[in-house]
N, C-alpha and C. Protein backbone atom coordinates (compact mmCIF):
# COMPACT_ATOMS: atom_id res chain seq x y z
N UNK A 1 -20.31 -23.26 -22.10
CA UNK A 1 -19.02 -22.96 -21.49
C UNK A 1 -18.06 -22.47 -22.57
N UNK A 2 -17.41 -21.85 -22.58
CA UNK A 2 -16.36 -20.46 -23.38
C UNK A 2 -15.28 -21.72 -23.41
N UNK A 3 -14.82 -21.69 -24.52
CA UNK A 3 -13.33 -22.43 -24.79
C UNK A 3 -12.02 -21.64 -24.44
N UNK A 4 -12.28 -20.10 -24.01
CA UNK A 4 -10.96 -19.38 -23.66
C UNK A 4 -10.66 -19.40 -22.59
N UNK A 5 -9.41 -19.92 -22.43
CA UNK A 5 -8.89 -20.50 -20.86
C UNK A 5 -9.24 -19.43 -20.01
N UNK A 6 -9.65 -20.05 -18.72
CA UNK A 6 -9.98 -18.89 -17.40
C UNK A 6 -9.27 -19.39 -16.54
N UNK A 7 -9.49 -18.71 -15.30
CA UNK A 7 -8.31 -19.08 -13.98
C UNK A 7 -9.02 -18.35 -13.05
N UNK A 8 -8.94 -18.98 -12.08
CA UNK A 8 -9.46 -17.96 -10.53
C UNK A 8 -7.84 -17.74 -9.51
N UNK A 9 -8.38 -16.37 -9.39
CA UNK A 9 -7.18 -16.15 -8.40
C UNK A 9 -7.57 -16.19 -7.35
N UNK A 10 -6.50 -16.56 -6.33
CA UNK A 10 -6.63 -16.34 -4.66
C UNK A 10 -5.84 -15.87 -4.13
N UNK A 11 -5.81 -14.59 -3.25
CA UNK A 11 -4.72 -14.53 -2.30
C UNK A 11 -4.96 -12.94 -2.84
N UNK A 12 -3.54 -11.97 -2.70
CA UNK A 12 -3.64 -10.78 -3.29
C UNK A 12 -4.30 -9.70 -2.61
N UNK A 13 -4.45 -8.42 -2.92
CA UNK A 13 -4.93 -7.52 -2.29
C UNK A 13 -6.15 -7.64 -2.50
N UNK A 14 -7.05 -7.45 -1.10
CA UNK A 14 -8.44 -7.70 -1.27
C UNK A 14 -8.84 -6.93 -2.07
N UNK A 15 -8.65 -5.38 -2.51
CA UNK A 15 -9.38 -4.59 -3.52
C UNK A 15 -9.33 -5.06 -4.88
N UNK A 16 -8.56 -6.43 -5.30
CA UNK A 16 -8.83 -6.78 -6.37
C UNK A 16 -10.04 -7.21 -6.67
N UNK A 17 -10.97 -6.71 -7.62
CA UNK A 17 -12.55 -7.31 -7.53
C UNK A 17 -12.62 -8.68 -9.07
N UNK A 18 -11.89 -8.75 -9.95
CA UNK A 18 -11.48 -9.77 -10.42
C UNK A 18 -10.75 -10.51 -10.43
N UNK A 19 -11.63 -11.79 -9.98
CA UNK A 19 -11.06 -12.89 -8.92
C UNK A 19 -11.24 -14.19 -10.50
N UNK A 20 -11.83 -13.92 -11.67
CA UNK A 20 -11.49 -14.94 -12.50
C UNK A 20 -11.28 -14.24 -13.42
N UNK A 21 -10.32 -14.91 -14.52
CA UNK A 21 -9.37 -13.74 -15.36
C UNK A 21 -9.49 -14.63 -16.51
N UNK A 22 -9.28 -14.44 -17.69
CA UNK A 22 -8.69 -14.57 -19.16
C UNK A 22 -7.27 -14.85 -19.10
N UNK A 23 -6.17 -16.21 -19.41
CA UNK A 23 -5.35 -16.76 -18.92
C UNK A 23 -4.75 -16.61 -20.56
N UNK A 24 -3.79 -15.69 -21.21
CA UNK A 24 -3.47 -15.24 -22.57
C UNK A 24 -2.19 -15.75 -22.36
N UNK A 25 -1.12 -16.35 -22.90
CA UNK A 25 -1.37 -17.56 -23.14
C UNK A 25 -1.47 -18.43 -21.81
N UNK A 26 -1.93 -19.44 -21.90
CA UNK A 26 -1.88 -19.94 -20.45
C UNK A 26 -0.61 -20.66 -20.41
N UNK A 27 -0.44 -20.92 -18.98
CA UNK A 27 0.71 -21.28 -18.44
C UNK A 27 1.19 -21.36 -17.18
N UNK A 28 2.07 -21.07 -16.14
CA UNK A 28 2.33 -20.98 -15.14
C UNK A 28 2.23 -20.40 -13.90
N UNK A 29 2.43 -19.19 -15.01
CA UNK A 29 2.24 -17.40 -14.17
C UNK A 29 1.01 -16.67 -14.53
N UNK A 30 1.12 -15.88 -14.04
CA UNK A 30 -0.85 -14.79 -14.63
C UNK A 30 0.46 -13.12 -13.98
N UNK A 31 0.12 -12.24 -14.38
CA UNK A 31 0.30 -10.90 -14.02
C UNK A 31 -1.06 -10.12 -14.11
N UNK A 32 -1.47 -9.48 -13.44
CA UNK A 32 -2.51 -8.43 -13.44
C UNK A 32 -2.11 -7.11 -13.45
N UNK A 33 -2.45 -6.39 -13.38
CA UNK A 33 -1.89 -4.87 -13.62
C UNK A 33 -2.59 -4.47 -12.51
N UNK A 34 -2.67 -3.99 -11.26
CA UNK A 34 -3.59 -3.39 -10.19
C UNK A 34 -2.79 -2.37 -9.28
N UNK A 35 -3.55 -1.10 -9.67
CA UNK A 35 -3.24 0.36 -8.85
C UNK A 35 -1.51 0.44 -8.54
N UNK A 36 -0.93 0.56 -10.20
CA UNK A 36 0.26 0.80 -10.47
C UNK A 36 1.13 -0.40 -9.94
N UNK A 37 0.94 -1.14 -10.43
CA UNK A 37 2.05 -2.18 -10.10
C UNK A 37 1.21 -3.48 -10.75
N UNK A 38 1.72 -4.67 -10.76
CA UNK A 38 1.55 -5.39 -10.71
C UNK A 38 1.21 -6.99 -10.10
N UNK A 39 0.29 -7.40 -10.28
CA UNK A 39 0.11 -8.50 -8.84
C UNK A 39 0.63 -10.25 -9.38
N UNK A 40 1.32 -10.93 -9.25
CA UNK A 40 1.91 -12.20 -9.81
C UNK A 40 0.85 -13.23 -9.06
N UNK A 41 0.58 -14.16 -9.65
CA UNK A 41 0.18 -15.31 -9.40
C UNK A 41 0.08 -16.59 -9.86
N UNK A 42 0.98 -17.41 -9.58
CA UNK A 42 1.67 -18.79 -9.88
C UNK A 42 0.45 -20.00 -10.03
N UNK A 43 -0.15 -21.21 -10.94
CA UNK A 43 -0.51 -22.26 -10.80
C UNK A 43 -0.27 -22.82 -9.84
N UNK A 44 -1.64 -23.44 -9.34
CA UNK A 44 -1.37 -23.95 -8.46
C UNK A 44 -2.18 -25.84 -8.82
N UNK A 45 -1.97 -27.15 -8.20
CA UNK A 45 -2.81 -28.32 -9.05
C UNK A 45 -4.47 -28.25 -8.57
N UNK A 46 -4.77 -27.27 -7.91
CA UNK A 46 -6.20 -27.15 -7.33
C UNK A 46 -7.00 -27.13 -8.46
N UNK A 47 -8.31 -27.35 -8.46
CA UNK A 47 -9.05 -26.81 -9.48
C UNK A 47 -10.34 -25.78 -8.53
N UNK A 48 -11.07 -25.13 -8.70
CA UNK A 48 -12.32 -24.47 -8.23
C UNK A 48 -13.57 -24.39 -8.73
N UNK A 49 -14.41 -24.91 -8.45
CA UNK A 49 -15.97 -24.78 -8.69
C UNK A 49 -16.66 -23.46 -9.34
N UNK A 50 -16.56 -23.20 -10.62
CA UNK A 50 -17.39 -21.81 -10.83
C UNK A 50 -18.14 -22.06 -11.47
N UNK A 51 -19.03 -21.01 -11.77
CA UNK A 51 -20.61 -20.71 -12.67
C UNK A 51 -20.18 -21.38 -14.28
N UNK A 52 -18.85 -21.05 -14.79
CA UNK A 52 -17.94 -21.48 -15.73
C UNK A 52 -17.50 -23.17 -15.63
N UNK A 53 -17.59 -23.78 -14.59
CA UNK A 53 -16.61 -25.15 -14.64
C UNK A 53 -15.97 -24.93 -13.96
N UNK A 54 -15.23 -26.18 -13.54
CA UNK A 54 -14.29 -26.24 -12.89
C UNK A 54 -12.80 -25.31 -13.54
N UNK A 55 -12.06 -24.24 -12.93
CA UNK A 55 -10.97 -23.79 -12.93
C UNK A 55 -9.73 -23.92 -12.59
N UNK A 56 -8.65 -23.87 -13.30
CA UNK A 56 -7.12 -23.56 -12.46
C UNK A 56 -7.31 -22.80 -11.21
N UNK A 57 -6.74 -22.99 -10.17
CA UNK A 57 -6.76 -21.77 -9.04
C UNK A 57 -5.31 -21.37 -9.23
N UNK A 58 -5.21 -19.81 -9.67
CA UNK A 58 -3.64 -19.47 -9.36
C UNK A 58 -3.68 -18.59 -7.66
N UNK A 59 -2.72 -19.13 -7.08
CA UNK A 59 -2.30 -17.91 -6.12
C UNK A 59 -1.36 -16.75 -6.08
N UNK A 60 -1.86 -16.22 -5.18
CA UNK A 60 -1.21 -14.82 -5.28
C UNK A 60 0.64 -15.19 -4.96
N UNK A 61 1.65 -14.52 -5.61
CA UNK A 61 3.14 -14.81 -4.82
C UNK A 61 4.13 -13.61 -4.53
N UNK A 62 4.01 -12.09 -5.15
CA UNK A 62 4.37 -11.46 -5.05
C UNK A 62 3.55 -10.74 -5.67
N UNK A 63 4.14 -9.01 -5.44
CA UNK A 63 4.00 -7.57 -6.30
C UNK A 63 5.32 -7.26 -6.80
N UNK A 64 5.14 -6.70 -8.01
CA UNK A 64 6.26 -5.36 -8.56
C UNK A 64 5.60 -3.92 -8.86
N UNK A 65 6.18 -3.26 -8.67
CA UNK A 65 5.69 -1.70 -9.22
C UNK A 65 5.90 -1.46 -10.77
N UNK A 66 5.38 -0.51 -11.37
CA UNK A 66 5.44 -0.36 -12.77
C UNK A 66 6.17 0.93 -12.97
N UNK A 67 7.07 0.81 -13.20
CA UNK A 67 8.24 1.75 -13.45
C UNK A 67 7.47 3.27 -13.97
N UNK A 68 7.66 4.53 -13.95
CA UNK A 68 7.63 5.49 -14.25
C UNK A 68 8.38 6.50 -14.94
């Protein structure tokens, strides 16, 4: 098992196809970058079952767009 924090997301636009992420620094929030904008997703106290261990689950809570 990898010592670099991971996280599974839930929620979000289904075309996101990475659903467990690299958590730099970890913390509260996660941002993803997906098809010009950005997708937010907050900690949540769940944990989730993966191939990895047990995980943080963040959920999805909003979008922003990425300025141009």
């Amino acid at each position: 098992m990898s010592s670099t924090p991971r996280a599974v997301l839930e929620g979000g636009p289904a075309d996101l196809l990475d659903r467990v992420v690299t958590i730099t620094p970890p913390g509260t929030e996660i941002r993803v970058q997906h098809n010009g904008g950005y997708e937010h997703f907050e900690a949540t106290p769940r944990l989730q079952d993966t191939a990895e261990g047990p995980l943080r689950v963040y959920a999805w809570t909003y979008r922003t767009s990425i300025a141009e």
